[in-house]
PDB file of N, CA and C in Angstrom:
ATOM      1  N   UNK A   1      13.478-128.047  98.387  1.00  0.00           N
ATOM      2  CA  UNK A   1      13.610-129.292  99.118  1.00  0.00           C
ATOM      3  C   UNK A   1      12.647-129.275 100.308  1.00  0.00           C
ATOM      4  N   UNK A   2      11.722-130.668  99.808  1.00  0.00           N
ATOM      5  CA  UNK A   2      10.958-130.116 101.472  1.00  0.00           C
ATOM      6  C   UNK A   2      11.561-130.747 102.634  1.00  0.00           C
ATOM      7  N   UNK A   3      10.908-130.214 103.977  1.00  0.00           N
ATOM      8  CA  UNK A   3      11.779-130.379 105.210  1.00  0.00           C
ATOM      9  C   UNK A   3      10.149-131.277 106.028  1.00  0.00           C
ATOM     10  N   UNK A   4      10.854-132.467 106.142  1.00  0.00           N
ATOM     11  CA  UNK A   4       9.770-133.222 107.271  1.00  0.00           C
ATOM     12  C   UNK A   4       9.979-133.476 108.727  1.00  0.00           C
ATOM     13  N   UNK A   5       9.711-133.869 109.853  1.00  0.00           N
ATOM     14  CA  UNK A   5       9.185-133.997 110.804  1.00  0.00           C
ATOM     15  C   UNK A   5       9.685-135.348 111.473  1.00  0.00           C
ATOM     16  N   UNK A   6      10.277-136.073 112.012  1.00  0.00           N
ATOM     17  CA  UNK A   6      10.859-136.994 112.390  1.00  0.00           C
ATOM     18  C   UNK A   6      10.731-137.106 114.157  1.00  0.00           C
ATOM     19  N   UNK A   7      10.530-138.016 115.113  1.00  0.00           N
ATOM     20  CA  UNK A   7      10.940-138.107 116.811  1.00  0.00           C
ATOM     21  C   UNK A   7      11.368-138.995 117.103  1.00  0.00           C
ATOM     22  N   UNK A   8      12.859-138.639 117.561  1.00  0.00           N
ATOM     23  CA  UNK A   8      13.460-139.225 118.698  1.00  0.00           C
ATOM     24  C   UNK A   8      13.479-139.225 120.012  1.00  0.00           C
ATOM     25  N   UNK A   9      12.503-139.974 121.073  1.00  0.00           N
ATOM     26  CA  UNK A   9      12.224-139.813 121.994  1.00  0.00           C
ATOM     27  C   UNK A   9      13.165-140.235 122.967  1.00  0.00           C
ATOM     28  N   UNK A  10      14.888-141.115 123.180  1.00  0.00           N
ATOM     29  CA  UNK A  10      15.574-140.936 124.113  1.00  0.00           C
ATOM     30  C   UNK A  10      16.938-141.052 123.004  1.00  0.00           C
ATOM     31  N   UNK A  11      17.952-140.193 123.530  1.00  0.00           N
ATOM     32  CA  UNK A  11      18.836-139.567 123.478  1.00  0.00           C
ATOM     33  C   UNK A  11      20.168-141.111 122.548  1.00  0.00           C
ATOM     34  N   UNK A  12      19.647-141.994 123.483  1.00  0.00           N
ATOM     35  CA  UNK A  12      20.796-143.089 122.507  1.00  0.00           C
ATOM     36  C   UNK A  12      20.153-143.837 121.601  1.00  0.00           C
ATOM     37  N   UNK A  13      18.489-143.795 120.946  1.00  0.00           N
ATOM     38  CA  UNK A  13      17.716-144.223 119.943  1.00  0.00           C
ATOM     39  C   UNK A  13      18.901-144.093 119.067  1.00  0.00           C
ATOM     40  N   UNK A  14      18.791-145.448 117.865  1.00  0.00           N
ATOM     41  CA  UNK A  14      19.439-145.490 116.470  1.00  0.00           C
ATOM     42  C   UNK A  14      19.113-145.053 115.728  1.00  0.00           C
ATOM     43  N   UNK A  15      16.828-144.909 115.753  1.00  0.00           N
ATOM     44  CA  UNK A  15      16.193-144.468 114.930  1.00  0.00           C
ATOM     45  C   UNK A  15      14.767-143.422 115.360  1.00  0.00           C
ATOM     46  N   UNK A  16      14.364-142.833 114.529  1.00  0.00           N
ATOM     47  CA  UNK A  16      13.388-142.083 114.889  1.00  0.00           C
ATOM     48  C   UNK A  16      12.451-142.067 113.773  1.00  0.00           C
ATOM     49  N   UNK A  17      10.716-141.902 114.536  1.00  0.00           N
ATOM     50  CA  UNK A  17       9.682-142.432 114.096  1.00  0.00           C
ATOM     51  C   UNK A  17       9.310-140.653 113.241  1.00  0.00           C
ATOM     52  N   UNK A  18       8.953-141.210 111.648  1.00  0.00           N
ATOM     53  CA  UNK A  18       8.738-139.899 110.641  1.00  0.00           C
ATOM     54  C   UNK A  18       7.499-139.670 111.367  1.00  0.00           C
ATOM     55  N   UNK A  19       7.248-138.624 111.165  1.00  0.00           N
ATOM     56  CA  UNK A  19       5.445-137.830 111.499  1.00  0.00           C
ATOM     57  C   UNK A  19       4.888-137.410 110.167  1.00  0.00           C
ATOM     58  N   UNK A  20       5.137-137.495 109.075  1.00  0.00           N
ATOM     59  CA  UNK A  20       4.968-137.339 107.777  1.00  0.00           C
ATOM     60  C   UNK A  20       5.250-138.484 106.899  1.00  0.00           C
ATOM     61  N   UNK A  21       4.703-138.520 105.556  1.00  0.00           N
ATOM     62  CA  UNK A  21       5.115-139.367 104.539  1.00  0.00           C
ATOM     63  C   UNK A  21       6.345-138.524 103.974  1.00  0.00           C
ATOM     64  N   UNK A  22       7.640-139.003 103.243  1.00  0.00           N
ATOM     65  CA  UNK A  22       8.860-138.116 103.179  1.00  0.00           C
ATOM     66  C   UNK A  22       9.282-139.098 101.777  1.00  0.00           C
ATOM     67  N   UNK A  23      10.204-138.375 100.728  1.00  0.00           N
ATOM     68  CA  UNK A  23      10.657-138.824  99.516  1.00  0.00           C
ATOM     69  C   UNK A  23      12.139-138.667  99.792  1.00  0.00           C
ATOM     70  N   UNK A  24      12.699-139.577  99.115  1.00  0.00           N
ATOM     71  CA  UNK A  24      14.539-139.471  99.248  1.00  0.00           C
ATOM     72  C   UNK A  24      14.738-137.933  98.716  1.00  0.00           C
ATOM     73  N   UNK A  25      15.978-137.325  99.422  1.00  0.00           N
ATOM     74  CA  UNK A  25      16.779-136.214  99.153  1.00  0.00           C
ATOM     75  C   UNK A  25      15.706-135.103 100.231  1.00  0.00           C
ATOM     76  N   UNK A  26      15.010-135.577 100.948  1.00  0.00           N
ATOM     77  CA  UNK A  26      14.181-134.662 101.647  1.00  0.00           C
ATOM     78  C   UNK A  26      14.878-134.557 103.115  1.00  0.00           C
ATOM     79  N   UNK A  27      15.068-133.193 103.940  1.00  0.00           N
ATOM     80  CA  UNK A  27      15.183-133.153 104.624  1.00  0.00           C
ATOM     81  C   UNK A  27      14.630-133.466 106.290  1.00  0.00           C
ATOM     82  N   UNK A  28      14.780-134.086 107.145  1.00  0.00           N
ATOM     83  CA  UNK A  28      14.632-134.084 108.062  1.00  0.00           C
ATOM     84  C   UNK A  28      15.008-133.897 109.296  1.00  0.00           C
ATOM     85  N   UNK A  29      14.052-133.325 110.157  1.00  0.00           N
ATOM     86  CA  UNK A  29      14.299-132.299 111.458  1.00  0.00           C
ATOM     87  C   UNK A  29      13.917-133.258 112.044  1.00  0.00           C
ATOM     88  N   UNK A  30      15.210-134.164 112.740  1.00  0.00           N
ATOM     89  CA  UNK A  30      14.440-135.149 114.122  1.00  0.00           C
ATOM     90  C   UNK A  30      14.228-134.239 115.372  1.00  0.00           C
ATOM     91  N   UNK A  31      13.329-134.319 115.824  1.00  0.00           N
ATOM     92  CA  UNK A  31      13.308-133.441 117.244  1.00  0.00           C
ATOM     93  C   UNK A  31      13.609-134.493 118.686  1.00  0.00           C
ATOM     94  N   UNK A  32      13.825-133.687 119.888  1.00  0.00           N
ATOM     95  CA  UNK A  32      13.022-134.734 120.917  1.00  0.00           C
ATOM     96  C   UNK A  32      11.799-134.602 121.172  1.00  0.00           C
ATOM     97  N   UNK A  33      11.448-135.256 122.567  1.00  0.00           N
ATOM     98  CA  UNK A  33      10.492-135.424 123.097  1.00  0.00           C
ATOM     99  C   UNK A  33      10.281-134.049 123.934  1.00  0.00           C
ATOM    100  N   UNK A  34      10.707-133.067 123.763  1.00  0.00           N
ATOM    101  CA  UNK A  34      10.863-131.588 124.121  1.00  0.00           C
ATOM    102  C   UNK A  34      10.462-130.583 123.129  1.00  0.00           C
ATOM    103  N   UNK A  35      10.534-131.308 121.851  1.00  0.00           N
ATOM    104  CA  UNK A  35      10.212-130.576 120.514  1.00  0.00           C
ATOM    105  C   UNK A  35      11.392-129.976 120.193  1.00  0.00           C
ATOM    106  N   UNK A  36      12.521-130.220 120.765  1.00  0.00           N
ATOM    107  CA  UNK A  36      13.705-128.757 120.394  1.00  0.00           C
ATOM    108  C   UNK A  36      14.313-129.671 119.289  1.00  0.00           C
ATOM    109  N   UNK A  37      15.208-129.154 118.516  1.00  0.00           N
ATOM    110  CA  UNK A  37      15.731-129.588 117.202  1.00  0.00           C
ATOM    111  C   UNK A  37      17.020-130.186 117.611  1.00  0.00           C
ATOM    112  N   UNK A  38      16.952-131.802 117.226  1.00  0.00           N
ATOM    113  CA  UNK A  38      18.377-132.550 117.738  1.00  0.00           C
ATOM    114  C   UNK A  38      19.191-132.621 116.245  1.00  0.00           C
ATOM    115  N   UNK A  39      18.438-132.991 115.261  1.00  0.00           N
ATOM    116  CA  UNK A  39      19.423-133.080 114.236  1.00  0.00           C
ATOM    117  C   UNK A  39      18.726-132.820 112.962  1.00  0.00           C
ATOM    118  N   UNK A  40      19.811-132.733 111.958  1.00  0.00           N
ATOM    119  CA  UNK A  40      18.980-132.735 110.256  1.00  0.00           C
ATOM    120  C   UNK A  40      19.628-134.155 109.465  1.00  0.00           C
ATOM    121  N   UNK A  41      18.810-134.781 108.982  1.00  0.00           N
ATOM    122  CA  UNK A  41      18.977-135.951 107.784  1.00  0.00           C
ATOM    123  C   UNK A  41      18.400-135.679 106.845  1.00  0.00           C
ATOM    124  N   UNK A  42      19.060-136.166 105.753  1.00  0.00           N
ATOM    125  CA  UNK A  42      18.692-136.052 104.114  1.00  0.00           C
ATOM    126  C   UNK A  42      18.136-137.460 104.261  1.00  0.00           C
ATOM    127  N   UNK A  43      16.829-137.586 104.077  1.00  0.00           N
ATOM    128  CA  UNK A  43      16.699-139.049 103.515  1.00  0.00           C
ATOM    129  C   UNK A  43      17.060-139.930 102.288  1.00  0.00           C
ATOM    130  N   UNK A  44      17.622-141.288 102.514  1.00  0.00           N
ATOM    131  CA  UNK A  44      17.670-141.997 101.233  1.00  0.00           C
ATOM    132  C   UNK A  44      16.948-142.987 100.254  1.00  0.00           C
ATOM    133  N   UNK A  45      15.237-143.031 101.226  1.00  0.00           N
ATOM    134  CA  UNK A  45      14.502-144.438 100.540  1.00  0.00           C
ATOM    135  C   UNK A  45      13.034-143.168 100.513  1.00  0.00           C
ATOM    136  N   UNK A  46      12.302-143.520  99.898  1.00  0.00           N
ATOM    137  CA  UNK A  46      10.836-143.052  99.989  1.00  0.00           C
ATOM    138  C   UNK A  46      10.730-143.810 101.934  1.00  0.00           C
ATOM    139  N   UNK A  47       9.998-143.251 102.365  1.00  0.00           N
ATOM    140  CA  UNK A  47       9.285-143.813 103.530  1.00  0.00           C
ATOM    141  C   UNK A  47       7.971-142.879 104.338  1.00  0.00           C
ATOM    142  N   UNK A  48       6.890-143.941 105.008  1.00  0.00           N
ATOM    143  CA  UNK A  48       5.915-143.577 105.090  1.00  0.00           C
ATOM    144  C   UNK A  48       5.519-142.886 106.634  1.00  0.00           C
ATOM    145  N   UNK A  49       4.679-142.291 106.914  1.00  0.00           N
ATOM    146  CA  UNK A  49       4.695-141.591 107.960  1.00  0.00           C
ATOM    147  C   UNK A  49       4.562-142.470 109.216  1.00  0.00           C
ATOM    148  N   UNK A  50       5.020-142.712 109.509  1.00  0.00           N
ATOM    149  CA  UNK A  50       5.039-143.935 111.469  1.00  0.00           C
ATOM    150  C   UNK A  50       5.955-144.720 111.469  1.00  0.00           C
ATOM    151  N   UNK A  51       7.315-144.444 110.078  1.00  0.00           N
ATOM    152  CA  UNK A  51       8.280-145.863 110.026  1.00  0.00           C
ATOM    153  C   UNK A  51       9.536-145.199 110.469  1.00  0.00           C
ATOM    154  N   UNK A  52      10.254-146.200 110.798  1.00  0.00           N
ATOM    155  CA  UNK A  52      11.798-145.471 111.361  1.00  0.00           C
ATOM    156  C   UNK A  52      12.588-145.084 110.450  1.00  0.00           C
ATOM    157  N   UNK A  53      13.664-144.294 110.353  1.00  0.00           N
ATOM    158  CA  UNK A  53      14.643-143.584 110.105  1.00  0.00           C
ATOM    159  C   UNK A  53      15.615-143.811 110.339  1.00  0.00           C
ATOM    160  N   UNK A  54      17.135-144.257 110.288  1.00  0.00           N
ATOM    161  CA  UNK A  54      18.412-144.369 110.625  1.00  0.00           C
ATOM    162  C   UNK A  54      18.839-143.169 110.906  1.00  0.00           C
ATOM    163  N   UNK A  55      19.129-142.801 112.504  1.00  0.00           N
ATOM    164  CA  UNK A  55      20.204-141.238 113.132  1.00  0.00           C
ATOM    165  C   UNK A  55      21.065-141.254 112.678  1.00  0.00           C
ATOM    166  N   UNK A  56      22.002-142.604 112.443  1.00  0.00           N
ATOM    167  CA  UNK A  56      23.148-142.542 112.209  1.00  0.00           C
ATOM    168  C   UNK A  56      23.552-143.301 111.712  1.00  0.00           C
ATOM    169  N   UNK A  57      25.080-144.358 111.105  1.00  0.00           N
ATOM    170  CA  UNK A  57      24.713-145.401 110.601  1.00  0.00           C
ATOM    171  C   UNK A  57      24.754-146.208 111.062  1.00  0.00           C
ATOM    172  N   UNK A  58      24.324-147.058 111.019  1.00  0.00           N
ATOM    173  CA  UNK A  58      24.269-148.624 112.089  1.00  0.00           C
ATOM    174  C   UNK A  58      24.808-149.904 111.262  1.00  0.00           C
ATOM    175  N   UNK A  59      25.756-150.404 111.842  1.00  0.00           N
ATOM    176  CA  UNK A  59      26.576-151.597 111.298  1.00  0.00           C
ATOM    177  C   UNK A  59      25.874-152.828 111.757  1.00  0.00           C
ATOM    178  N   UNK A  60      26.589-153.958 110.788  1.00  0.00           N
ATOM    179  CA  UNK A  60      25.644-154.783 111.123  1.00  0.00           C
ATOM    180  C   UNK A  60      26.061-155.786 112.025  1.00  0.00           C
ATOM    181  N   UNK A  61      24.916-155.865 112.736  1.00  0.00           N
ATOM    182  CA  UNK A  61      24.835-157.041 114.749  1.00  0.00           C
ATOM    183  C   UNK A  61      25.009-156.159 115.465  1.00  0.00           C
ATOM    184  N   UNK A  62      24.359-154.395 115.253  1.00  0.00           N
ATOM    185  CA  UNK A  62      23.899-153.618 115.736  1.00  0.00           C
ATOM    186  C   UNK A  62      23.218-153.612 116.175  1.00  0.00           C
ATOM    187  N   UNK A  63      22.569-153.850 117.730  1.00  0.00           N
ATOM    188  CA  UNK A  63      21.655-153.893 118.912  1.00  0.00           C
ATOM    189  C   UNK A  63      20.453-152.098 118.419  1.00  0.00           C
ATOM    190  N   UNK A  64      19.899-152.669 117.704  1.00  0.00           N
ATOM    191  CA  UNK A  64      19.085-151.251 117.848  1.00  0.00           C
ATOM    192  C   UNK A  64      18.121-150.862 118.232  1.00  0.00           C
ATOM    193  N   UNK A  65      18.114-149.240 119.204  1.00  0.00           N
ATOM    194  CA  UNK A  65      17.586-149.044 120.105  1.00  0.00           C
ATOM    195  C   UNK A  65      16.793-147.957 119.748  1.00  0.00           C
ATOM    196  N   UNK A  66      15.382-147.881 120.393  1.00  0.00           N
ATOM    197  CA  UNK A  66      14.224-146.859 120.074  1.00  0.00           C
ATOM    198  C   UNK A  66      13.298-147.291 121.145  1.00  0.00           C
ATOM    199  N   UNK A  67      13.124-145.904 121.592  1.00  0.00           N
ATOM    200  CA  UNK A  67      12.347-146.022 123.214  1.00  0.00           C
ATOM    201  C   UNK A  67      13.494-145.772 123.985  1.00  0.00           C
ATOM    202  N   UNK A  68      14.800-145.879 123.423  1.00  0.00           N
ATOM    203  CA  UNK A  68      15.650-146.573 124.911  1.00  0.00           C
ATOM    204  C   UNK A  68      16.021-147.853 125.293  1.00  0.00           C
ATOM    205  N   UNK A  69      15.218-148.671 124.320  1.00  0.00           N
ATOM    206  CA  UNK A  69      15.006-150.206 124.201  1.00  0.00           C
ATOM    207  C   UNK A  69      15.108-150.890 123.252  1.00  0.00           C
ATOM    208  N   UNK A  70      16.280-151.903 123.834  1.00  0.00           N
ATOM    209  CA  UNK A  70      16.785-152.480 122.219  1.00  0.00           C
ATOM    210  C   UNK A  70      15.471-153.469 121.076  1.00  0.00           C
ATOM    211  N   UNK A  71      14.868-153.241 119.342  1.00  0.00           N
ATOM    212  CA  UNK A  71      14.216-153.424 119.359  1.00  0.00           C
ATOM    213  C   UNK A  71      14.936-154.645 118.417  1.00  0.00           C
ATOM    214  N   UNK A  72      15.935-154.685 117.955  1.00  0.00           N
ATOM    215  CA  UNK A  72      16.127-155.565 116.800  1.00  0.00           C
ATOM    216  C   UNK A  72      18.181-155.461 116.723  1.00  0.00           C
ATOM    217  N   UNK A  73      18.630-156.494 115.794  1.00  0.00           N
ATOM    218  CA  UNK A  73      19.575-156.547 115.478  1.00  0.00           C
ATOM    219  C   UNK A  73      19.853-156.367 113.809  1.00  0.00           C
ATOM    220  N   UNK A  74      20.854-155.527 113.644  1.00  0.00           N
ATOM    221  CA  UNK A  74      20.946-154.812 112.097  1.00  0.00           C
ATOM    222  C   UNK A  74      21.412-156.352 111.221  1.00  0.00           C
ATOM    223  N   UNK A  75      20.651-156.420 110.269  1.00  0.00           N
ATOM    224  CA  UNK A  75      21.149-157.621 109.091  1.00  0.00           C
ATOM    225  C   UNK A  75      22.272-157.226 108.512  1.00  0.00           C
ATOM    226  N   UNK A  76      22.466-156.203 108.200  1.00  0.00           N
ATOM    227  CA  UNK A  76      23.853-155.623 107.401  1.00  0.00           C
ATOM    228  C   UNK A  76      23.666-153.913 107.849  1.00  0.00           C
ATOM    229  N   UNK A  77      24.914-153.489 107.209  1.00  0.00           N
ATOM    230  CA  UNK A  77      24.946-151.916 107.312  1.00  0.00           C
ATOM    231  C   UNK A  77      23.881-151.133 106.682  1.00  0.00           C
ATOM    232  N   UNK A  78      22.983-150.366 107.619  1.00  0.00           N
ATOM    233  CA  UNK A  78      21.887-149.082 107.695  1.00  0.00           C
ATOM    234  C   UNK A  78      22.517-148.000 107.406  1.00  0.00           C
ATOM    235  N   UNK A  79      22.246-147.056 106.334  1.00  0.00           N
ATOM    236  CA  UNK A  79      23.233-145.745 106.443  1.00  0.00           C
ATOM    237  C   UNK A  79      22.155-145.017 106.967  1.00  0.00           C
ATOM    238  N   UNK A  80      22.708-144.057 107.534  1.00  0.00           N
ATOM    239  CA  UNK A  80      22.047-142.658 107.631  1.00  0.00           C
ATOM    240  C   UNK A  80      20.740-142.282 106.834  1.00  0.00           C
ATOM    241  N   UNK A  81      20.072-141.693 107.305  1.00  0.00           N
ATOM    242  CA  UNK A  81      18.904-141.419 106.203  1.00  0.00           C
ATOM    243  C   UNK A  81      18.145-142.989 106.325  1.00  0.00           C
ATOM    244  N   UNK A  82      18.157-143.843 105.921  1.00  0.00           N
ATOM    245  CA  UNK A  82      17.782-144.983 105.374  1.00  0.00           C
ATOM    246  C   UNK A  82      16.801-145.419 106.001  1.00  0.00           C
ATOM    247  N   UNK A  83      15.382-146.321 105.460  1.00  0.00           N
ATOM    248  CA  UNK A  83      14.375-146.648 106.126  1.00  0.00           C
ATOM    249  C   UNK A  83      15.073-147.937 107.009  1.00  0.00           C
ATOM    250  N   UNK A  84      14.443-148.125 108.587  1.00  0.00           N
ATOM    251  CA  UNK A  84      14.642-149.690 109.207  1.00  0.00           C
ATOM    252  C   UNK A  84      13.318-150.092 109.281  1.00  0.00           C
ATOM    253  N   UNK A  85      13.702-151.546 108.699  1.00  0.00           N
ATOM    254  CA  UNK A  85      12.275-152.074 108.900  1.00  0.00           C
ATOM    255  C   UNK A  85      12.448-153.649 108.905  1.00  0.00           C
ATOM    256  N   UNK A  86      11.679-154.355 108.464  1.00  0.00           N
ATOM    257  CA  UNK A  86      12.026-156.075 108.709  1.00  0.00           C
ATOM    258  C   UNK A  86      13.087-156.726 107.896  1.00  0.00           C
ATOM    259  N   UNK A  87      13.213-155.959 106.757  1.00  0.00           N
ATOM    260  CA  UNK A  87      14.218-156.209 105.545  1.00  0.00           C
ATOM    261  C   UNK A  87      15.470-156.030 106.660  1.00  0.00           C
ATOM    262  N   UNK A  88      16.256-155.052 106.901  1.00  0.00           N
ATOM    263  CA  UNK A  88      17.053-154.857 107.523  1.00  0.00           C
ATOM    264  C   UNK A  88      17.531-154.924 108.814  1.00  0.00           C
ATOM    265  N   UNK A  89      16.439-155.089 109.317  1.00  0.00           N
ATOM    266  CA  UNK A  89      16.172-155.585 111.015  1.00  0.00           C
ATOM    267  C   UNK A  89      15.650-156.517 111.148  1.00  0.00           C
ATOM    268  N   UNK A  90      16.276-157.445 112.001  1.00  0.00           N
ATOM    269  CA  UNK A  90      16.045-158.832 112.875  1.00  0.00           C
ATOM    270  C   UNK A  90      15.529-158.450 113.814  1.00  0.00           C
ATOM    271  N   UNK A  91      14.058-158.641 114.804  1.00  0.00           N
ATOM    272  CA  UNK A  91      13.061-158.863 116.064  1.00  0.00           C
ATOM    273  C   UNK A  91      14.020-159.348 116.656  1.00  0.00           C
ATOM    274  N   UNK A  92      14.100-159.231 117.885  1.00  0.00           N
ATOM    275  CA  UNK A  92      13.996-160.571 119.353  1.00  0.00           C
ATOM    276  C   UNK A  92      13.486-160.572 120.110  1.00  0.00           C
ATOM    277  N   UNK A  93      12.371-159.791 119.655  1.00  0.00           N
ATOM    278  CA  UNK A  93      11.249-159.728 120.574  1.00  0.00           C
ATOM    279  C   UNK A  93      10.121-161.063 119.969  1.00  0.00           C
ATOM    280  N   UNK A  94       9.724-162.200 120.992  1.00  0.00           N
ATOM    281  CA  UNK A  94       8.455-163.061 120.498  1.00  0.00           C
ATOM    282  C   UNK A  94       9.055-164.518 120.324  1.00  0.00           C
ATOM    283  N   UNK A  95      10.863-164.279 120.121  1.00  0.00           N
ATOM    284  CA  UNK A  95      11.239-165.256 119.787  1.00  0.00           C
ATOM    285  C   UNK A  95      11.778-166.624 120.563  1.00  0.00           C
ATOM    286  N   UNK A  96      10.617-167.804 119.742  1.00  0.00           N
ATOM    287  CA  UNK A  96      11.095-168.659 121.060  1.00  0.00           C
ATOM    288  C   UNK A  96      11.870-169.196 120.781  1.00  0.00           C
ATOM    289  N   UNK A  97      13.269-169.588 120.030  1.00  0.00           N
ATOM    290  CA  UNK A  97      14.102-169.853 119.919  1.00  0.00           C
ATOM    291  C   UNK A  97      15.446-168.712 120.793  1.00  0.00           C
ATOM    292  N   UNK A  98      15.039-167.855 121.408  1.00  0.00           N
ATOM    293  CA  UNK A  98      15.759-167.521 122.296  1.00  0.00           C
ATOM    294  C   UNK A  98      15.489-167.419 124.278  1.00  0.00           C
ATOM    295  N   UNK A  99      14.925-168.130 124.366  1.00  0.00           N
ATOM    296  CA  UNK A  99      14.402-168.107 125.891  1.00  0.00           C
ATOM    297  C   UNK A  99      15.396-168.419 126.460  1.00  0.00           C
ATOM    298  N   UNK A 100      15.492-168.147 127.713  1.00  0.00           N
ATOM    299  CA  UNK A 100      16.578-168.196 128.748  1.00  0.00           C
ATOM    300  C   UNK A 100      15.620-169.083 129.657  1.00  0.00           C
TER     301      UNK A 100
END
């Protein structure tokens, strides 16, 4: 089983950015921004090296956060392992139907 490369750069991120291209059932070592080893995930989708990762699972009208900063809201339930990307995540970032 190979083992890939994953970063989570603050501590309440939902997701973390792969450093490798990675195949389902493959392991991953998210690190921090320290390099020390925060967790292991089995992945569940093929995904490509610079795309996010689900830490944990995220339900859906889940505020999700990377950077530290919320980037999107979950369309439905993200499991673990699982790629996030536009399919599954809603922006609110750009959107002018939400201005204050």
């Amino acid at each position: 089983m190979k083992k890939v490369v994953a970063l989570q750069l603050h501590s309440d991120d939902d997701v973390a950015t792969l450093l490798m291209d990675a195949e389902p059932g493959n392991i991953v070592c998210v690190r921090g921004k320290d390099g020390q080893l925060k967790k292991t995930i089995a992945l569940i989708n093929r995904i490509p090296k610079g795309h996010k990762i689900a830490v944990r699972e995220i339900r859906s009208g889940h505020m999700i956060k990377k950077y530290g900063e919320i980037i999107g809201i979950a369309k439905g339930l993200i499991q673990k392992g699982a790629l996030v990307d536009i399919n599954n995540l809603e922006s609110q970032r750009g959107r002018g139907d939400q201005i204050e």
